[in-house]
PDB file of N, CA and C in Angstrom:
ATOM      1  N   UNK A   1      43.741  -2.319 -40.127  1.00  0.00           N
ATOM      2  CA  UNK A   1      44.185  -2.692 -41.441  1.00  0.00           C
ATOM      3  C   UNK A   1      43.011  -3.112 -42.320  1.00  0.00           C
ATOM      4  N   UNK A   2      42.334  -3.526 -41.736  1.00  0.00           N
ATOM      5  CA  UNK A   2      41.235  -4.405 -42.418  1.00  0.00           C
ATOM      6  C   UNK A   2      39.707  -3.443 -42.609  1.00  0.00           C
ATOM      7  N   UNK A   3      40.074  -2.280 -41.640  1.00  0.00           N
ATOM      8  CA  UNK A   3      38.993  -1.201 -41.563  1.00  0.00           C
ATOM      9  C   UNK A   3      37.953  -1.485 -40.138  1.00  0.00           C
ATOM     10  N   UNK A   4      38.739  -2.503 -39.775  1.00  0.00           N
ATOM     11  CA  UNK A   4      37.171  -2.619 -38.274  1.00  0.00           C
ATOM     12  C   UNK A   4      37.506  -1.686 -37.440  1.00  0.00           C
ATOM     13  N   UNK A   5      36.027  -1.497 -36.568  1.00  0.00           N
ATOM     14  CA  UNK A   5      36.177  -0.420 -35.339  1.00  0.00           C
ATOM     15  C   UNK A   5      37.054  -0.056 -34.566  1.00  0.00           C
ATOM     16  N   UNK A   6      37.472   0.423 -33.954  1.00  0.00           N
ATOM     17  CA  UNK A   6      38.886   0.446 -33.129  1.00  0.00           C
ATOM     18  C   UNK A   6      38.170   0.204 -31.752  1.00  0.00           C
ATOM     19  N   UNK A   7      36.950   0.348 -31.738  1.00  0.00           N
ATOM     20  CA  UNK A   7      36.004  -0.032 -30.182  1.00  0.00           C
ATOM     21  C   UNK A   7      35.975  -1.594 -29.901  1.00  0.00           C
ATOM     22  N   UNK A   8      35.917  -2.080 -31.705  1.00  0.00           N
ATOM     23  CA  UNK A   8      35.562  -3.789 -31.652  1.00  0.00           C
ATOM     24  C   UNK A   8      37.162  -4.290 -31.415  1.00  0.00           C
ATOM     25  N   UNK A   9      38.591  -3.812 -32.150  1.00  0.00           N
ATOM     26  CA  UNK A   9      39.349  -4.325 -31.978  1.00  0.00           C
ATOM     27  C   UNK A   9      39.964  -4.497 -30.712  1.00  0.00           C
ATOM     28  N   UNK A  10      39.770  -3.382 -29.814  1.00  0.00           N
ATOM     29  CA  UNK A  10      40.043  -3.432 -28.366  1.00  0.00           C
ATOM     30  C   UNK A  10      39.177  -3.844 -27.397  1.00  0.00           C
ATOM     31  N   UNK A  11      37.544  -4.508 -28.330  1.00  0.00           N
ATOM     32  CA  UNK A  11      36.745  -5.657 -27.323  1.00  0.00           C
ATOM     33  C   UNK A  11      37.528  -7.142 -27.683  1.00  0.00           C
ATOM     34  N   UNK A  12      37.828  -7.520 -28.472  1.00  0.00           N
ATOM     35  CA  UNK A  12      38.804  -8.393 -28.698  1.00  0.00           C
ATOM     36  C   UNK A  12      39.959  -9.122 -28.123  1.00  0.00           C
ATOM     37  N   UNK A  13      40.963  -7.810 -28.668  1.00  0.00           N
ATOM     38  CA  UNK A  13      41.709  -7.956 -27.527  1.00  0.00           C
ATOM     39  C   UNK A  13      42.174  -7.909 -25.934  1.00  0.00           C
ATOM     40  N   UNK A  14      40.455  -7.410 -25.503  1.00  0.00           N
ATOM     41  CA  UNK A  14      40.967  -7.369 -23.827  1.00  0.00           C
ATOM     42  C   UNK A  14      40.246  -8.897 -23.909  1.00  0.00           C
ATOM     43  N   UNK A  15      39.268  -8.990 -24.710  1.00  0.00           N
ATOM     44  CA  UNK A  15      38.390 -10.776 -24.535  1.00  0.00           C
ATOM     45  C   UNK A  15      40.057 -11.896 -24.513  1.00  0.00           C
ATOM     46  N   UNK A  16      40.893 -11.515 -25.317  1.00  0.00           N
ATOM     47  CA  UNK A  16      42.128 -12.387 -25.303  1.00  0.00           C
ATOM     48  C   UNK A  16      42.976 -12.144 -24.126  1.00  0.00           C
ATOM     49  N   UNK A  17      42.720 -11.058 -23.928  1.00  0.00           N
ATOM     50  CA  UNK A  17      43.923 -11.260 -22.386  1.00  0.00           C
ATOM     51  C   UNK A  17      43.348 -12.133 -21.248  1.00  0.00           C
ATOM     52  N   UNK A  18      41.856 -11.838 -21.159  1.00  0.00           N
ATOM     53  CA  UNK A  18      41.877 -12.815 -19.800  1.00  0.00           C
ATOM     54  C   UNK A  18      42.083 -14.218 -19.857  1.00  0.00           C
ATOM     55  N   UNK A  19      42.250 -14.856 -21.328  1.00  0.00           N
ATOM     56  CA  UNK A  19      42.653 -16.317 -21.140  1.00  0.00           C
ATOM     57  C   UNK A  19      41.834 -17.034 -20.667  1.00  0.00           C
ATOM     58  N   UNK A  20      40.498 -16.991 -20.409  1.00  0.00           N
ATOM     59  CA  UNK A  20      39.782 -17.957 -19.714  1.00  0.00           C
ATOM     60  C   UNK A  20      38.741 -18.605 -20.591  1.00  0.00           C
ATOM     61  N   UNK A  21      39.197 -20.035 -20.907  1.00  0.00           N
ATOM     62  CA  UNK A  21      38.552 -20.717 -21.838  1.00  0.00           C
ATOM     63  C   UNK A  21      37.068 -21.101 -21.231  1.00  0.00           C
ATOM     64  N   UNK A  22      36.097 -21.273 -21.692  1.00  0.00           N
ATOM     65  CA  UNK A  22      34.988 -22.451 -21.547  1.00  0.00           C
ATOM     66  C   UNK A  22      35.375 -23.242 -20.701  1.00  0.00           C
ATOM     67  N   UNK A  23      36.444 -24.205 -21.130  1.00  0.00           N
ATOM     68  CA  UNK A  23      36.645 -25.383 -20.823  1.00  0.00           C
ATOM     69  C   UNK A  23      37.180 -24.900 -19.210  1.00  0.00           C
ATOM     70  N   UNK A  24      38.660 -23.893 -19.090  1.00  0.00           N
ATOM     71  CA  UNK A  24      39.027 -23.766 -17.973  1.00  0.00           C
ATOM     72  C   UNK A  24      37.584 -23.086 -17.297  1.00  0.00           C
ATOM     73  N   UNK A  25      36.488 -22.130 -16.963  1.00  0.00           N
ATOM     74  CA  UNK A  25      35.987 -21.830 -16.584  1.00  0.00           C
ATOM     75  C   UNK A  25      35.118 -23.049 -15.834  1.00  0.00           C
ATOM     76  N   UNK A  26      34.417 -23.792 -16.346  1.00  0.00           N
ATOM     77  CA  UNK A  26      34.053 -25.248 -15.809  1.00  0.00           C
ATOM     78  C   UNK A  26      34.936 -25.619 -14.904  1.00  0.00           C
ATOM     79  N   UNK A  27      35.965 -25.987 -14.870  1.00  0.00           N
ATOM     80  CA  UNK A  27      36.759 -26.994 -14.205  1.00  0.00           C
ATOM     81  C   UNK A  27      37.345 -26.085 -12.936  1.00  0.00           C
ATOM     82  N   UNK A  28      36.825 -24.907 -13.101  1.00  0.00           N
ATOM     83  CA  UNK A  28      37.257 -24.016 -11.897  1.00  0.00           C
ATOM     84  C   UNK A  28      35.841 -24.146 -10.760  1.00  0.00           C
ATOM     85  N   UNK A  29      34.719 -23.894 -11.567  1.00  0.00           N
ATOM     86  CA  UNK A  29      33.537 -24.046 -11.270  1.00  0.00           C
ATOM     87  C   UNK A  29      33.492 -25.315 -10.515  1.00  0.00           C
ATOM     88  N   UNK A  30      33.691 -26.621 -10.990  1.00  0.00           N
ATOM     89  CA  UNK A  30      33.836 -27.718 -10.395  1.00  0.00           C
ATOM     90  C   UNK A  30      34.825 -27.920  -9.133  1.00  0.00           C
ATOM     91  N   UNK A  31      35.990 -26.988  -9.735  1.00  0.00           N
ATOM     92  CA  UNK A  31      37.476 -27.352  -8.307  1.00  0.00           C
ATOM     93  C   UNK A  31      36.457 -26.572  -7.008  1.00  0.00           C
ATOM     94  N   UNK A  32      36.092 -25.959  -7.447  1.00  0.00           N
ATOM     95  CA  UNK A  32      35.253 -24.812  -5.925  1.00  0.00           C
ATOM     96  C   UNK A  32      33.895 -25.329  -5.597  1.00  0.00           C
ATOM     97  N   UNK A  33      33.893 -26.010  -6.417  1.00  0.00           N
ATOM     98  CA  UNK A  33      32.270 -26.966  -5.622  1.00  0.00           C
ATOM     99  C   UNK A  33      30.953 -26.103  -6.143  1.00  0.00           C
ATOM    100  N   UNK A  34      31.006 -25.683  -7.036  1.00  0.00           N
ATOM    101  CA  UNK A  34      29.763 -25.087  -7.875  1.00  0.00           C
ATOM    102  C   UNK A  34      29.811 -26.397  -8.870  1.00  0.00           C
ATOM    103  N   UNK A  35      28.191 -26.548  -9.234  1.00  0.00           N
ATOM    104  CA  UNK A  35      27.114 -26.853 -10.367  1.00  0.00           C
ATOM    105  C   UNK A  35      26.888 -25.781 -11.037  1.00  0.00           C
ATOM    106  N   UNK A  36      27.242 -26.391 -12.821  1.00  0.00           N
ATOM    107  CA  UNK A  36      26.384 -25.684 -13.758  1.00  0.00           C
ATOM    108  C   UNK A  36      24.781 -26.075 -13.663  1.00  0.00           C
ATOM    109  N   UNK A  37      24.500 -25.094 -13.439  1.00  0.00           N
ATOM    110  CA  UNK A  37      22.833 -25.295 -13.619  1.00  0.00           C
ATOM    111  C   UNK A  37      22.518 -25.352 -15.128  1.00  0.00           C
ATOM    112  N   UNK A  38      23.060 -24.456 -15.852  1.00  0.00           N
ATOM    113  CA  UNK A  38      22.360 -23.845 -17.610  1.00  0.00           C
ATOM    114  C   UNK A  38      23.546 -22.800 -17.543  1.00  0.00           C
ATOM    115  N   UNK A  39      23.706 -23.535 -19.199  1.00  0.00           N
ATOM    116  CA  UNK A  39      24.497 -22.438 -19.558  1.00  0.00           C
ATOM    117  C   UNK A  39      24.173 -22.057 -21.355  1.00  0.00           C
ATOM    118  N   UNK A  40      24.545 -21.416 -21.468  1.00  0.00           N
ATOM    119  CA  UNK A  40      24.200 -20.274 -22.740  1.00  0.00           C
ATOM    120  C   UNK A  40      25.009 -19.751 -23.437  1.00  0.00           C
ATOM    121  N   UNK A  41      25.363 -20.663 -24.762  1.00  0.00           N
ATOM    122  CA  UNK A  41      26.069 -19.596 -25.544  1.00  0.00           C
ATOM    123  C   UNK A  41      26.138 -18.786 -26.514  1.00  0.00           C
ATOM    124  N   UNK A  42      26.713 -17.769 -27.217  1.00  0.00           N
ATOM    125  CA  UNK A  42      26.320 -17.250 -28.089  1.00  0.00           C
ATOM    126  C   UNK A  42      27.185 -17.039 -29.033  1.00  0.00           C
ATOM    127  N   UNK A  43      26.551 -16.599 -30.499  1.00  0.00           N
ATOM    128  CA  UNK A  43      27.343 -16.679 -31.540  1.00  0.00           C
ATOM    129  C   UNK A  43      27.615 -14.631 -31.539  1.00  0.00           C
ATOM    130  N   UNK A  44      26.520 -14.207 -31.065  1.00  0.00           N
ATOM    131  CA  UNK A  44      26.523 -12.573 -30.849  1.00  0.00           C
ATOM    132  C   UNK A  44      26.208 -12.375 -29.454  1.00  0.00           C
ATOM    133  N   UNK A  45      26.786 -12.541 -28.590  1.00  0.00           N
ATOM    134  CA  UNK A  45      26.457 -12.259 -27.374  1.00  0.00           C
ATOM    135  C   UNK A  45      25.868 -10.770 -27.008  1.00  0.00           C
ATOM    136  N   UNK A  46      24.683 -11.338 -26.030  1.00  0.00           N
ATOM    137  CA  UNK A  46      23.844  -9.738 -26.161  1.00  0.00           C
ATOM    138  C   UNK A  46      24.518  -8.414 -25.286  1.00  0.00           C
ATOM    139  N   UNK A  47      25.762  -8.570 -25.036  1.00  0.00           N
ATOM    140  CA  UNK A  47      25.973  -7.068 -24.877  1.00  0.00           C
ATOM    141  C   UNK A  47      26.882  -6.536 -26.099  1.00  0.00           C
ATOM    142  N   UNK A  48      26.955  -7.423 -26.639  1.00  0.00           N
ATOM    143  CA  UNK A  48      27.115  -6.525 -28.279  1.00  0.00           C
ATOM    144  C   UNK A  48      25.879  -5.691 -28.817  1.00  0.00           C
ATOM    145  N   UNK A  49      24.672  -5.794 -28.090  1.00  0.00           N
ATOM    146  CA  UNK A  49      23.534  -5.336 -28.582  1.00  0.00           C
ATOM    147  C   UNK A  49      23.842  -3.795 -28.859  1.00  0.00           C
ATOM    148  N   UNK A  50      24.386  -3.314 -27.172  1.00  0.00           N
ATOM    149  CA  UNK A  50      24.430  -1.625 -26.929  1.00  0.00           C
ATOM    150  C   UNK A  50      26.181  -1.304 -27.384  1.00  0.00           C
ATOM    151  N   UNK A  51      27.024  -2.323 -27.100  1.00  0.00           N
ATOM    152  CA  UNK A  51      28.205  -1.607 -27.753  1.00  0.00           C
ATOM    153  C   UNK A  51      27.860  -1.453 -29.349  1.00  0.00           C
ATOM    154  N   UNK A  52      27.978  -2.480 -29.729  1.00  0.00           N
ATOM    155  CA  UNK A  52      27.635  -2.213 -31.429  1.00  0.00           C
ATOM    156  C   UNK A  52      26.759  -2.072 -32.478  1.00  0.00           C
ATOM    157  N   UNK A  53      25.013  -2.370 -31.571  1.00  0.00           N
ATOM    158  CA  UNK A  53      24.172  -2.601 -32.233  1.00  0.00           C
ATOM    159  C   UNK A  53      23.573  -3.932 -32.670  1.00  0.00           C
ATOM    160  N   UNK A  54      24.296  -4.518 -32.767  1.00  0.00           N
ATOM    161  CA  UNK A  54      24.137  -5.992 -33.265  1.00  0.00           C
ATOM    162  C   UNK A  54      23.181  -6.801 -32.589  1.00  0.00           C
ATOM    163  N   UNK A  55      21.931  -7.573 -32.832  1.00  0.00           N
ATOM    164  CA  UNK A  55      20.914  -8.307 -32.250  1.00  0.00           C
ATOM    165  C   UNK A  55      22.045  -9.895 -31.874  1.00  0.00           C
ATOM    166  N   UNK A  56      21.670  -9.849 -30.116  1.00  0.00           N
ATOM    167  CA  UNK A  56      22.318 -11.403 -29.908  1.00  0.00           C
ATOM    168  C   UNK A  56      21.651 -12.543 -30.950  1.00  0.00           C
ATOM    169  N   UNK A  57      22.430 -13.451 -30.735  1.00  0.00           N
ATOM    170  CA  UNK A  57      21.933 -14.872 -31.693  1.00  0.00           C
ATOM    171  C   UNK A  57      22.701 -16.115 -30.591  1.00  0.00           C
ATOM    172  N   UNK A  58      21.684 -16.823 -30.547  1.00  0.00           N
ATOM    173  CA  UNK A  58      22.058 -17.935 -29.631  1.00  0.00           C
ATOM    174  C   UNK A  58      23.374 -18.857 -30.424  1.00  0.00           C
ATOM    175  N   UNK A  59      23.984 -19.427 -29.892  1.00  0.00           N
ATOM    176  CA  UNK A  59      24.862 -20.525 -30.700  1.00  0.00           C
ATOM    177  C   UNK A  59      24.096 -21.360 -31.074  1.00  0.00           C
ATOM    178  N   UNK A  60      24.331 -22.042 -32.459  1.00  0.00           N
ATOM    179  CA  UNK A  60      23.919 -23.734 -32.176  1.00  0.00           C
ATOM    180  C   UNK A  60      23.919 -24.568 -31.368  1.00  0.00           C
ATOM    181  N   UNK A  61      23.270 -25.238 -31.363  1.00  0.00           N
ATOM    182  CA  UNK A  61      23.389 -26.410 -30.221  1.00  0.00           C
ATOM    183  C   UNK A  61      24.665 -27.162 -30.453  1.00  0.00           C
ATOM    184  N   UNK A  62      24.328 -27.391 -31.547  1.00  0.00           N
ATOM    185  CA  UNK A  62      25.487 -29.002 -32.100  1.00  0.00           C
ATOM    186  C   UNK A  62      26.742 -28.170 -32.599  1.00  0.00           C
ATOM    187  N   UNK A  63      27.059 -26.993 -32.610  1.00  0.00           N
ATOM    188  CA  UNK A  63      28.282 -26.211 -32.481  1.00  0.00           C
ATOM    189  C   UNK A  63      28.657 -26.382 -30.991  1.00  0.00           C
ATOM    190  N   UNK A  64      27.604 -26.016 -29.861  1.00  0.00           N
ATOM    191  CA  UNK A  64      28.240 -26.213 -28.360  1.00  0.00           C
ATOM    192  C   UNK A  64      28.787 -27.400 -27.884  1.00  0.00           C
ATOM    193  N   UNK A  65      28.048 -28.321 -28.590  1.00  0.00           N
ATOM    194  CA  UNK A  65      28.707 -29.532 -27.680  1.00  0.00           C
ATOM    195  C   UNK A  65      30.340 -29.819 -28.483  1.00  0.00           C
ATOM    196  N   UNK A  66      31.043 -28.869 -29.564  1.00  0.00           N
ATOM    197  CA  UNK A  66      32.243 -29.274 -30.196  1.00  0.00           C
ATOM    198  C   UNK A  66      32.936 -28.112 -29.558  1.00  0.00           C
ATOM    199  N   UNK A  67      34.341 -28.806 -28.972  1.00  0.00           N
ATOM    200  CA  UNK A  67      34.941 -27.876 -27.924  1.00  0.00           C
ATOM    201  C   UNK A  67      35.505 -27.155 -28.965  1.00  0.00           C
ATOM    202  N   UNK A  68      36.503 -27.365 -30.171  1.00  0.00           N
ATOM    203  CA  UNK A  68      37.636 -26.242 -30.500  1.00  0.00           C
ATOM    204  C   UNK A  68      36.565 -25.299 -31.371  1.00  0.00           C
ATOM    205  N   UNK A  69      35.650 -25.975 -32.168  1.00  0.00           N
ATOM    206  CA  UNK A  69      34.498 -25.018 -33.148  1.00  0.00           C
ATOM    207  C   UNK A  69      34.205 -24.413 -32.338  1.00  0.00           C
ATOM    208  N   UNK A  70      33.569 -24.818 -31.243  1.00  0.00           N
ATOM    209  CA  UNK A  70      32.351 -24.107 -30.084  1.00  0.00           C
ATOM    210  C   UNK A  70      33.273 -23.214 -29.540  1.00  0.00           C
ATOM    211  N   UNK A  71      34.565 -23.003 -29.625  1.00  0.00           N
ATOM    212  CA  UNK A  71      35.583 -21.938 -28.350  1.00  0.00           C
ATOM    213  C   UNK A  71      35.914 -20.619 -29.600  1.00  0.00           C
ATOM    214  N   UNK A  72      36.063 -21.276 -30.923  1.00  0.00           N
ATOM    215  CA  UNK A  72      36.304 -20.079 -32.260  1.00  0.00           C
ATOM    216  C   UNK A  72      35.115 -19.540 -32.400  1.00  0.00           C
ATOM    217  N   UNK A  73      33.845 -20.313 -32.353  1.00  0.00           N
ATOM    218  CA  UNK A  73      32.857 -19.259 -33.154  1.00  0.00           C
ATOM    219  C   UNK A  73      32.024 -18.590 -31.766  1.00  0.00           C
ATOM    220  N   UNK A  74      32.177 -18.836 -31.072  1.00  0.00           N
ATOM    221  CA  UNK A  74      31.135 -18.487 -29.601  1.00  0.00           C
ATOM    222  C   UNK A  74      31.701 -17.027 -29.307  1.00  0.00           C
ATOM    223  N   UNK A  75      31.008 -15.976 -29.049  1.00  0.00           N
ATOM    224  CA  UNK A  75      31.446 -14.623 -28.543  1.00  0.00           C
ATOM    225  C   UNK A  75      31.470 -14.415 -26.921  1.00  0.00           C
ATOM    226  N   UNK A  76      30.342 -15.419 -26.426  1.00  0.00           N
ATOM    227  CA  UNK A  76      30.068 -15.283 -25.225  1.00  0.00           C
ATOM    228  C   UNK A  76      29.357 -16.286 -24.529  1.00  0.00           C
ATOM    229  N   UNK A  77      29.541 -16.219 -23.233  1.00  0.00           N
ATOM    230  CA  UNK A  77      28.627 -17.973 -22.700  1.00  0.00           C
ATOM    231  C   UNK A  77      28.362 -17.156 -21.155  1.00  0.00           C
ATOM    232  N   UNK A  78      26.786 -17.966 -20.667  1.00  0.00           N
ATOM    233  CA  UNK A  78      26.076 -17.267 -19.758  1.00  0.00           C
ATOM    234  C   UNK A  78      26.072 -18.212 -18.640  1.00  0.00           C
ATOM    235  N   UNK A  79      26.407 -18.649 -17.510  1.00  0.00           N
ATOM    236  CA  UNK A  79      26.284 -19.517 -16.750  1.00  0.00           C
ATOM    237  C   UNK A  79      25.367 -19.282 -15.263  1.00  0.00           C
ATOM    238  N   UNK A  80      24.297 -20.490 -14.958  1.00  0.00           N
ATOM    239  CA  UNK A  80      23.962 -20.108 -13.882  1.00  0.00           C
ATOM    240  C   UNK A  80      24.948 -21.255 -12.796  1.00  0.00           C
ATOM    241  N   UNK A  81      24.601 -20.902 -12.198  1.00  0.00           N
ATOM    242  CA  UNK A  81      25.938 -21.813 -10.740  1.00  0.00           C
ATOM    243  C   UNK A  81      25.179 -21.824  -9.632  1.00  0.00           C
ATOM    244  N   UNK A  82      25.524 -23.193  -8.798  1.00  0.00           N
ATOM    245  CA  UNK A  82      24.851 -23.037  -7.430  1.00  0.00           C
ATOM    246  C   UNK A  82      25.856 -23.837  -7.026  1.00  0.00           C
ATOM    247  N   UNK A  83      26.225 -23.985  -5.448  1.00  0.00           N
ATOM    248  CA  UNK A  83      27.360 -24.283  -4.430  1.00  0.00           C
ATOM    249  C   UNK A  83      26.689 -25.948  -4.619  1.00  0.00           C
ATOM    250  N   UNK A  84      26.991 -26.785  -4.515  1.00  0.00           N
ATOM    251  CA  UNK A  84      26.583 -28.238  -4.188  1.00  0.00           C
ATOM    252  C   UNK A  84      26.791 -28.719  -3.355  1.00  0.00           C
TER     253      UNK A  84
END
């Protein structure tokens, strides 16, 4: 309707089906006994680079630490994990 890609609207909507917030992703991480080591988020996450072209861009900082801003504007988040 709006004229966007039909490649971007169906990266979208499969990003909405899996339902898996930030927040729930952590707390799963934690129920199973993994440490975040570093994590990474982004406002263009870099595999938008080769689907669409688009250069990644890191998030703000002070956007990440705000959960409902940081979950709307974030495209993507990078986590390293180790067993504890």
């Amino acid at each position: 309707m709006a004229g966007e890609d039909p490649s971007l609207i169906a990266e979208l909507l499969s990003l909405r089906e899996t339902g898996l917030s930030i927040e729930k992703l952590e707390k799963v991480a934690h129920q199973t006994g993994y440490r975040i080591v570093k994590k990474q988020f982004y406002l263009i996450t870099p595999i938008y680079k080769y689907k669409f072209g688009l250069r990644p861009i890191s998030q703000i900082p002070l956007i990440s630490k705000i959960p409902y801003l940081r979950n709307f504007l974030t495209t993507g988040c990078y986590y390293l994990l180790t067993p504890t």
